[in-house]
C-alpha atoms as a PDB file:
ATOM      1  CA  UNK A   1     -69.127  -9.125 -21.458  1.00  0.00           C
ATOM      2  CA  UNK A   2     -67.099  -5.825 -20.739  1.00  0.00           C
ATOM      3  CA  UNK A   3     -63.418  -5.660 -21.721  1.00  0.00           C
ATOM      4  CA  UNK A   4     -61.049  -3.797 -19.285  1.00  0.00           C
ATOM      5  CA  UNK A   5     -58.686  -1.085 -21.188  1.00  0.00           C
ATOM      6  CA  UNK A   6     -54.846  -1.003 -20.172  1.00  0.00           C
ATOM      7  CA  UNK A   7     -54.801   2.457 -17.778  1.00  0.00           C
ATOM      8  CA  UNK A   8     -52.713   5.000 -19.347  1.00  0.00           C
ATOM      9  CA  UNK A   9     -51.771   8.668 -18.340  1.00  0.00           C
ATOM     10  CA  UNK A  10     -52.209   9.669 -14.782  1.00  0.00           C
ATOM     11  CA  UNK A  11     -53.673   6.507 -13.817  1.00  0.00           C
ATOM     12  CA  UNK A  12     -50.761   4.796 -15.442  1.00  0.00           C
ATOM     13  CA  UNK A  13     -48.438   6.828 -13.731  1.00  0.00           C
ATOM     14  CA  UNK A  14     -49.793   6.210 -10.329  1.00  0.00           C
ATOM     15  CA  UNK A  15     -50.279   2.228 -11.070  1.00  0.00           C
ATOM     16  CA  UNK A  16     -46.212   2.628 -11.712  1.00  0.00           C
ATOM     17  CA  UNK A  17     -45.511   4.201  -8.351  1.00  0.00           C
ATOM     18  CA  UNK A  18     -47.426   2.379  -6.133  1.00  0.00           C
ATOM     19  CA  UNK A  19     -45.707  -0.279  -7.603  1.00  0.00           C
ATOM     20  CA  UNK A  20     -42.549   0.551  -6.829  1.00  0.00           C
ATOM     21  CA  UNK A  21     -43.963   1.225  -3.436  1.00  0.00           C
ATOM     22  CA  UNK A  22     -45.085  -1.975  -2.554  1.00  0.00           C
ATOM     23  CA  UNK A  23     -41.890  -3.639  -3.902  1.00  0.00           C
ATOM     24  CA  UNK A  24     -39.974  -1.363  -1.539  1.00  0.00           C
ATOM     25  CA  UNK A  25     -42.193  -2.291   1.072  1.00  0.00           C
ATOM     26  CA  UNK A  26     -42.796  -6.122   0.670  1.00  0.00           C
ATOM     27  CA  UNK A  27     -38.779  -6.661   0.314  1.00  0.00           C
ATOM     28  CA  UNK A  28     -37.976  -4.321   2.726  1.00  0.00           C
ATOM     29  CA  UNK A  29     -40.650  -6.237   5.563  1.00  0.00           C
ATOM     30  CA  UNK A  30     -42.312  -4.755   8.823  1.00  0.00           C
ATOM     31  CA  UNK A  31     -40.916  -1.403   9.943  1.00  0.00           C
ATOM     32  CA  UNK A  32     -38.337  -1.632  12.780  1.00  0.00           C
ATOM     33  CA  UNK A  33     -37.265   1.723  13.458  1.00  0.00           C
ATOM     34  CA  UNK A  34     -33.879   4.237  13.224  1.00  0.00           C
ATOM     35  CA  UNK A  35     -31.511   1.726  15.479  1.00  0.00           C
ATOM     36  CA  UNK A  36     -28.967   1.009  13.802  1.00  0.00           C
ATOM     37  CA  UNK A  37     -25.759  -1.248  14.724  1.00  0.00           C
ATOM     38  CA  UNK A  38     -23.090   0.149  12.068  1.00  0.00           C
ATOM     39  CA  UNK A  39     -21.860   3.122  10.641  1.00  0.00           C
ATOM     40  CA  UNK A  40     -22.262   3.985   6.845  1.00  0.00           C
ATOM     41  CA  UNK A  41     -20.680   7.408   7.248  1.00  0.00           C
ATOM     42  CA  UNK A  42     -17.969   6.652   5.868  1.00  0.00           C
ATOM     43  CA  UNK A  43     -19.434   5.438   2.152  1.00  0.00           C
ATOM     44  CA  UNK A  44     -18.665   6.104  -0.769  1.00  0.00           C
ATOM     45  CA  UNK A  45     -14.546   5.129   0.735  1.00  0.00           C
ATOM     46  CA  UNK A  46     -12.594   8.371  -0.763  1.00  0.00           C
ATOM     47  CA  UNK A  47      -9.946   7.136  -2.676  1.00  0.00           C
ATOM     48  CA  UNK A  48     -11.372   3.712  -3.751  1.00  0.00           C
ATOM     49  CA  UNK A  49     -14.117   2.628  -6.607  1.00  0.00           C
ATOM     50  CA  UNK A  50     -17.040   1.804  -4.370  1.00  0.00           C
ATOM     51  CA  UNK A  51     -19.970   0.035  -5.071  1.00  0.00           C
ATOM     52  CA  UNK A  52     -22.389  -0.031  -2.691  1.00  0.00           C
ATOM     53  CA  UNK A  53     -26.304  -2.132  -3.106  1.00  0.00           C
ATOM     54  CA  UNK A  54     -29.092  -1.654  -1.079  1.00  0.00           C
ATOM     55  CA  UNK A  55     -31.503  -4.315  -0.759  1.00  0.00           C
ATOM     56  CA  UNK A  56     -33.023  -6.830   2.171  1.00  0.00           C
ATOM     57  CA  UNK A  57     -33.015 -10.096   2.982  1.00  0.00           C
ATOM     58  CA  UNK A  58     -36.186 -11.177   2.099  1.00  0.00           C
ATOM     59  CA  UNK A  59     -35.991  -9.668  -1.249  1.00  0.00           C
ATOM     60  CA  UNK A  60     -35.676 -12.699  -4.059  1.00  0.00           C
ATOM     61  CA  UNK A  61     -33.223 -10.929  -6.254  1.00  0.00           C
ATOM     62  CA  UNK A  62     -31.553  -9.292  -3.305  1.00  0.00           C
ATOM     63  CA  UNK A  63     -30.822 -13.109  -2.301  1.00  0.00           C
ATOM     64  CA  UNK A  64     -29.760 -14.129  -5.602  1.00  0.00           C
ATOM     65  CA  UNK A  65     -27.063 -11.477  -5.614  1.00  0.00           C
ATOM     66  CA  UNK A  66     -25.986 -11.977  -2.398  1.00  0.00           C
ATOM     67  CA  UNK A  67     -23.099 -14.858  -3.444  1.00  0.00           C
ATOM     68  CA  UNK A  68     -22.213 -12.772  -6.262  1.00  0.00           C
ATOM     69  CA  UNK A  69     -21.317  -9.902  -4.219  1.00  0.00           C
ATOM     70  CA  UNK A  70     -19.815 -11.404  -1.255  1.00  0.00           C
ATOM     71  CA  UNK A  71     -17.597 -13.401  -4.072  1.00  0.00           C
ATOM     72  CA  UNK A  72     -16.891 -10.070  -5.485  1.00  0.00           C
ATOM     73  CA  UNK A  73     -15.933  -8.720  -2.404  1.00  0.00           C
ATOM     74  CA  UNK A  74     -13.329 -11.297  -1.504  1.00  0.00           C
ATOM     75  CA  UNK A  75     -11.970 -10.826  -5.768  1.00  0.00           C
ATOM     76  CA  UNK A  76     -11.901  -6.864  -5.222  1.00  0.00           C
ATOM     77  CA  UNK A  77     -10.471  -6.719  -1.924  1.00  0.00           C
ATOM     78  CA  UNK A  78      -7.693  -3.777  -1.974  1.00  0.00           C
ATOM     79  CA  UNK A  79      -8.882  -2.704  -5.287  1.00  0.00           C
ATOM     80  CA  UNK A  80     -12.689  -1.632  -5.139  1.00  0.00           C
ATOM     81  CA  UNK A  81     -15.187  -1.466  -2.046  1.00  0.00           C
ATOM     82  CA  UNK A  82     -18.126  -3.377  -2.138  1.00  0.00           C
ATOM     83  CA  UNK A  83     -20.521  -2.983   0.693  1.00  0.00           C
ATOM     84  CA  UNK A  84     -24.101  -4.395   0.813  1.00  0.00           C
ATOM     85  CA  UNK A  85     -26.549  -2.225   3.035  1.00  0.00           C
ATOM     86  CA  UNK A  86     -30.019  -4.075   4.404  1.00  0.00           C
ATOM     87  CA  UNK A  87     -32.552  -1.496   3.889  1.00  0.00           C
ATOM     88  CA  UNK A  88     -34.777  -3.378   6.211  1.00  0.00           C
ATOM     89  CA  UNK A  89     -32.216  -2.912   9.215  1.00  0.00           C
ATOM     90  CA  UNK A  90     -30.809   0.008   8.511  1.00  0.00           C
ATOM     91  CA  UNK A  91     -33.846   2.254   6.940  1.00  0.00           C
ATOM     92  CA  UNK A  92     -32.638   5.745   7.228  1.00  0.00           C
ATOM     93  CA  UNK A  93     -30.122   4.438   4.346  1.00  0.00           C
ATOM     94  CA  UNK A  94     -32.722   4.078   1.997  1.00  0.00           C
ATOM     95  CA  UNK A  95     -33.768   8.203   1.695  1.00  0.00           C
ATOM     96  CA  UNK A  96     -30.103   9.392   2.029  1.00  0.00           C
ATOM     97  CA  UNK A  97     -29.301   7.217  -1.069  1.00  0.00           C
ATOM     98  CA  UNK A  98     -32.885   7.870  -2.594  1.00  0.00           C
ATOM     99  CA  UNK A  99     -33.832   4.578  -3.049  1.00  0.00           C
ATOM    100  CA  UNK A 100     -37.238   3.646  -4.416  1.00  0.00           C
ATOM    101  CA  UNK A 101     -36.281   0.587  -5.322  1.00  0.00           C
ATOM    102  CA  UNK A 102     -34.427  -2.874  -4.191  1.00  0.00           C
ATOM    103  CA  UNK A 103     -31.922  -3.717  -5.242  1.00  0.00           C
ATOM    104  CA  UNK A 104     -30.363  -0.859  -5.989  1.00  0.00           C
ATOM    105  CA  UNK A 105     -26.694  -0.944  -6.656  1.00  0.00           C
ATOM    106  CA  UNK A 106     -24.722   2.449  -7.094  1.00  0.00           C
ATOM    107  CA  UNK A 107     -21.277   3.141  -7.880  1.00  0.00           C
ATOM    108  CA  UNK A 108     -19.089   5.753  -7.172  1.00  0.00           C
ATOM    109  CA  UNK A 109     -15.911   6.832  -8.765  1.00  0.00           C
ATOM    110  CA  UNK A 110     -12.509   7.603  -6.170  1.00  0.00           C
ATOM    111  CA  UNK A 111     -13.640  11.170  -5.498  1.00  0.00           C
ATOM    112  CA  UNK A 112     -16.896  10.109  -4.490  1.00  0.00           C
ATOM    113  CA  UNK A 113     -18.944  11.190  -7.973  1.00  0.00           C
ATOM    114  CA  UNK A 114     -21.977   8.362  -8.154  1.00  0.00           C
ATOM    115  CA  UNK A 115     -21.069   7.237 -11.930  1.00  0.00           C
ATOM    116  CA  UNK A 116     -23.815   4.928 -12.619  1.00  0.00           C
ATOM    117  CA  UNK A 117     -27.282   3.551 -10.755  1.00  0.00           C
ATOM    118  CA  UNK A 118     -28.676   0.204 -11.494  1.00  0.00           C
ATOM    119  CA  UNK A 119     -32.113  -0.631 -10.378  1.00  0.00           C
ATOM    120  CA  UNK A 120     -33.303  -4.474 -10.356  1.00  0.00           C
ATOM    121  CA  UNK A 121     -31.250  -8.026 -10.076  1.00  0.00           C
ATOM    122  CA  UNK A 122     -27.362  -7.394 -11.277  1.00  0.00           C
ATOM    123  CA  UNK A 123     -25.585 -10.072 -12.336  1.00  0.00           C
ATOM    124  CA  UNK A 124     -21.785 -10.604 -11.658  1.00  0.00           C
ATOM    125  CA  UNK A 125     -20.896 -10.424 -15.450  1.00  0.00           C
ATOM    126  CA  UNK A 126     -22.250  -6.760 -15.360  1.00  0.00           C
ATOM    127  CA  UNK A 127     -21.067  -5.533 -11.736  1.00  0.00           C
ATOM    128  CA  UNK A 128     -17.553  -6.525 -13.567  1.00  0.00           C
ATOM    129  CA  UNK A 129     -18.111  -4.812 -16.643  1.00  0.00           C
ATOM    130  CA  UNK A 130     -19.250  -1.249 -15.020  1.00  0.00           C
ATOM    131  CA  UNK A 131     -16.025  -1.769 -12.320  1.00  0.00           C
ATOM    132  CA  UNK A 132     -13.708  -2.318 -15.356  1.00  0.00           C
ATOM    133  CA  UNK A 133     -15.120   0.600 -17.509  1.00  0.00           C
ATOM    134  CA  UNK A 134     -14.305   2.495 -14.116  1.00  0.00           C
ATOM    135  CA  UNK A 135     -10.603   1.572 -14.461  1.00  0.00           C
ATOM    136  CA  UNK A 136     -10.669  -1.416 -11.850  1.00  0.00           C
ATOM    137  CA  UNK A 137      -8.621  -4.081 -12.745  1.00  0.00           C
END
């Protein structure tokens, strides 16, 4: 009987990103192209905290997070912008936020400076914690 070694160095570096590639790709679904029905332009808002996550609807932890964000939306209103972009419909999102991951939730501070990156299922206690160390109330 042979016994398989864990890969490490190069090989364990290219193990990691095709990883990450195939997560992209298996939440993200079948390609459908640049058409795209709304403006994100306009992100991060200037003069407002903004949060903005990137994810898809067939992503599991995309869908978890998906009550905890619209809830935060609704608590936040006037105070912090939170706006959830489907990398799956809107694609040419993912490379102008550099993405290589879903979900990806970044915020940004008033002037538009990206404070902090979080890669991976976010939970509402945490989204709360990085808005209020950002001075949102």
């Amino acid at each position: 009987m042979r016994t398989l070694r864990k890969p490490s160095g190069p090989i364990k570096a290219s193990l990691a990103g095709l990883a990450f590639c195939c997560l992209l790709f298996l939440c993200a679904g079948p390609g459908t192209g640049l058409a795209q029905t709304q403006d994100f332009s306009h992100l991060p808002v200037k003069g407002m905290v903004t949060l903005i996550d990137l994810g898809a609807d067939q992503c599991v932890p995309c869908k978890m997070m998906a009550p905890i964000l619209a809830k935060l939306e609704k608590e936040y209103k006037d105070r912090a912008v939170i706006v959830v972009i489907d990398v799956y419909k809107h694609r040419d999102q993912v490379g102008r936020f550099g993405i290589r991951a879903i979900p990806t939730q970044i915020f940004y501070d008033p002037s538009g400076k990206e404070v902090a990156r979080h890669v991976g299922f976010m939970s509402e206690k945490a989204i709360v914690d990085q808005l209020s160390r950002m001075g949102v109330k």
